[in-house]
N, C-alpha and C. Protein backbone atom coordinates (compact mmCIF):
# COMPACT_ATOMS: atom_id res chain seq x y z
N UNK A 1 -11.57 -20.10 -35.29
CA UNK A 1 -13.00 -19.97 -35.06
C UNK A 1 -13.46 -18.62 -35.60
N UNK A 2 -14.49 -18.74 -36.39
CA UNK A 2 -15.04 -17.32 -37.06
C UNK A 2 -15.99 -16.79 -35.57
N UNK A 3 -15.82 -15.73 -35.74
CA UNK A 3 -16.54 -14.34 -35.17
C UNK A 3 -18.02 -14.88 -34.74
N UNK A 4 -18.73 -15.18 -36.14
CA UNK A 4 -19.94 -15.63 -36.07
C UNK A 4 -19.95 -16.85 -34.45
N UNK A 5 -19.16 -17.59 -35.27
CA UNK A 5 -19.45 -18.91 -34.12
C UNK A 5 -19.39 -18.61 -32.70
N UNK A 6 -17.79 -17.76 -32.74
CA UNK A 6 -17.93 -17.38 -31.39
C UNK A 6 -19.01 -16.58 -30.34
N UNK A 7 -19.59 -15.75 -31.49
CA UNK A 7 -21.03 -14.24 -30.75
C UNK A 7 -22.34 -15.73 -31.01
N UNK A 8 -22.36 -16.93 -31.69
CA UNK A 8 -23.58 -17.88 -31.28
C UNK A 8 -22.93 -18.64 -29.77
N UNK A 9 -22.03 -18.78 -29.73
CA UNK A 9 -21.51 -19.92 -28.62
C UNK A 9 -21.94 -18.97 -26.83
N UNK A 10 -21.10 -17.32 -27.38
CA UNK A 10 -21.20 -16.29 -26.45
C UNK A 10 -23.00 -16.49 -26.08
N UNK A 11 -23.35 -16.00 -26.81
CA UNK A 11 -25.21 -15.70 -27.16
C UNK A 11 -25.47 -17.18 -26.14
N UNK A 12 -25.20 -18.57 -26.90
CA UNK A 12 -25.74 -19.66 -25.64
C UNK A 12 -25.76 -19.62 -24.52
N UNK A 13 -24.58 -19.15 -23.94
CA UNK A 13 -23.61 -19.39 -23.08
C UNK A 13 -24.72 -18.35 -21.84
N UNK A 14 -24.90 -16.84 -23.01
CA UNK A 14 -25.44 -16.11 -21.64
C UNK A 14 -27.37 -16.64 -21.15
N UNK A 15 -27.48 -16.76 -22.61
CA UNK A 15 -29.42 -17.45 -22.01
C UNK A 15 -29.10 -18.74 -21.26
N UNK A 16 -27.86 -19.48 -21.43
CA UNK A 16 -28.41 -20.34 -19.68
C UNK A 16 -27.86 -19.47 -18.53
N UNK A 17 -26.85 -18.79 -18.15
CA UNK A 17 -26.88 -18.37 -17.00
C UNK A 17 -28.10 -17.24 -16.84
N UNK A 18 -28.46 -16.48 -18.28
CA UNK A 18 -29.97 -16.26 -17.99
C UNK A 18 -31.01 -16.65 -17.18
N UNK A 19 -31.09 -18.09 -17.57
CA UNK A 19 -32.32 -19.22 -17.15
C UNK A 19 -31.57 -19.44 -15.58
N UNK A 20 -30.43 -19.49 -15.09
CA UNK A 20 -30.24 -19.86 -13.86
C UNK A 20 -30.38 -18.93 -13.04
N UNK A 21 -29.84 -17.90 -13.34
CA UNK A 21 -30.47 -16.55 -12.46
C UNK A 21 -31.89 -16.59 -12.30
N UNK A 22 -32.63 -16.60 -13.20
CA UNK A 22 -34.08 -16.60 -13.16
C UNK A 22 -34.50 -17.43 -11.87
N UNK A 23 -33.71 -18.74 -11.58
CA UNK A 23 -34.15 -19.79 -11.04
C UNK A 23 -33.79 -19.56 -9.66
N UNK A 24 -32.92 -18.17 -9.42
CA UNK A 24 -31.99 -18.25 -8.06
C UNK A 24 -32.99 -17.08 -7.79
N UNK A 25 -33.83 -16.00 -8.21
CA UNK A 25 -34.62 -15.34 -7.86
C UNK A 25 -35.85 -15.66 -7.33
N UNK A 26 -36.54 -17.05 -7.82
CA UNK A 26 -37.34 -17.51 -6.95
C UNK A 26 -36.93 -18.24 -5.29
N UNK A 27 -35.77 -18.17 -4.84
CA UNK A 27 -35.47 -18.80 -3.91
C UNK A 27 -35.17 -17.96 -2.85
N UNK A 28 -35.37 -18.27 -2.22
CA UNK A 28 -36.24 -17.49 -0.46
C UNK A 28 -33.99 -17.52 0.41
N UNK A 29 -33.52 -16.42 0.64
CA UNK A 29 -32.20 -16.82 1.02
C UNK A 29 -32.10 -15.72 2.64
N UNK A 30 -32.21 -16.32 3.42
CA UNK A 30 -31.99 -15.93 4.82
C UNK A 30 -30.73 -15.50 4.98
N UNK A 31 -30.50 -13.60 5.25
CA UNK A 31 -29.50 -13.66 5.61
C UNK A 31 -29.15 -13.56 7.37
N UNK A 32 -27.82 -14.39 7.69
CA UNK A 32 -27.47 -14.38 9.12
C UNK A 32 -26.16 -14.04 9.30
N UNK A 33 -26.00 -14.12 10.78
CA UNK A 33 -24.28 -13.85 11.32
C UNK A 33 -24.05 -14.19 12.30
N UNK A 34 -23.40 -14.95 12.46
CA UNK A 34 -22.62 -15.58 13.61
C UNK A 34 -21.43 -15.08 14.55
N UNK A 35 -22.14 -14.85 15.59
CA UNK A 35 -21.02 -14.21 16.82
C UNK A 35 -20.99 -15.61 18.07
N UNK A 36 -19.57 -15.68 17.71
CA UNK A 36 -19.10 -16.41 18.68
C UNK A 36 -20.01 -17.89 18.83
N UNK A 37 -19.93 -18.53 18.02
CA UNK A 37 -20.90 -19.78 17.35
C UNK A 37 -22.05 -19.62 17.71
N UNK A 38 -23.04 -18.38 18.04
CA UNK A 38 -24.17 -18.68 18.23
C UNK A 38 -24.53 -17.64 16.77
N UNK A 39 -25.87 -18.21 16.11
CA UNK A 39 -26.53 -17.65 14.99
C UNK A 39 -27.54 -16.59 14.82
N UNK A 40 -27.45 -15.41 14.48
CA UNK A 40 -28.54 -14.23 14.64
C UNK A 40 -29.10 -14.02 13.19
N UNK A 41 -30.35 -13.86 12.84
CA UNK A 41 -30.97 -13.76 11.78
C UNK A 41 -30.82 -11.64 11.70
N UNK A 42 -31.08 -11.88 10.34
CA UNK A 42 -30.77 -10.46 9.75
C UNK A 42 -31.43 -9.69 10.73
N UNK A 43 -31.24 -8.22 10.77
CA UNK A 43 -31.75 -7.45 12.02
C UNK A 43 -31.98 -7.52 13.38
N UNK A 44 -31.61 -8.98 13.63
CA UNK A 44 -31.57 -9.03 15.44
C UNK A 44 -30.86 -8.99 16.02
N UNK A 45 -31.07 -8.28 17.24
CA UNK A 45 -30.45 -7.58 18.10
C UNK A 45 -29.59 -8.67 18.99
N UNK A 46 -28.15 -8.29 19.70
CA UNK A 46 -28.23 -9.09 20.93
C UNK A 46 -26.87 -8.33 21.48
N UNK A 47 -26.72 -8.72 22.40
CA UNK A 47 -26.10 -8.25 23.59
C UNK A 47 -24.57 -8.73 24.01
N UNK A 48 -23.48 -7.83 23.94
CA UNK A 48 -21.94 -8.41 23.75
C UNK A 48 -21.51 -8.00 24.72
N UNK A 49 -21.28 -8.30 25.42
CA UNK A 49 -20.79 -7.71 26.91
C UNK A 49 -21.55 -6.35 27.12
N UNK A 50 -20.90 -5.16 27.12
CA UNK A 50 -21.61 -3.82 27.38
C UNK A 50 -21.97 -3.38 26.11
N UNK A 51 -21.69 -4.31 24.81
CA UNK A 51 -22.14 -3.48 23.33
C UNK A 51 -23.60 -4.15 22.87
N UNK A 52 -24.03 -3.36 22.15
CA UNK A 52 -25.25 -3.66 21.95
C UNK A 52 -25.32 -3.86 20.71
N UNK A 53 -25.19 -5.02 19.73
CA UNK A 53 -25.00 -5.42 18.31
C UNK A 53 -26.36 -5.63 17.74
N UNK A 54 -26.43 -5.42 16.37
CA UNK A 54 -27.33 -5.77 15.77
C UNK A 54 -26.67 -6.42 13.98
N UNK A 55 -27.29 -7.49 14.15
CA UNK A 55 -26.70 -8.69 12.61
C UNK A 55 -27.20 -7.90 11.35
């Protein structure tokens, strides 16, 4: 495989994961954490025996 072909195939290769990134930046992604199967959204607070956690 010549050079050329390979830096056009490379070049394709990155404008679609280009275009998919693009597509993952419009999307809204909640982060959470789970203590002890119950679910806490980013920054909330809650209460572990005497510790006082925050997600």
């Amino acid at each position: 495989m010549e050079l050329q072909d390979i830096l056009a195939k490379t070049s394709s290769k990155l404008s679609r994961a280009e275009e998919m990134m693009n597509g993952l930046y419009g999307c809204y992604c909640e982060r959470t954490c789970s203590i002890k199967g119950v679910i806490y959204r980013e920054d909330e607070s809650l209460t572990d025996g005497c510790r006082n956690c925050t997600c």
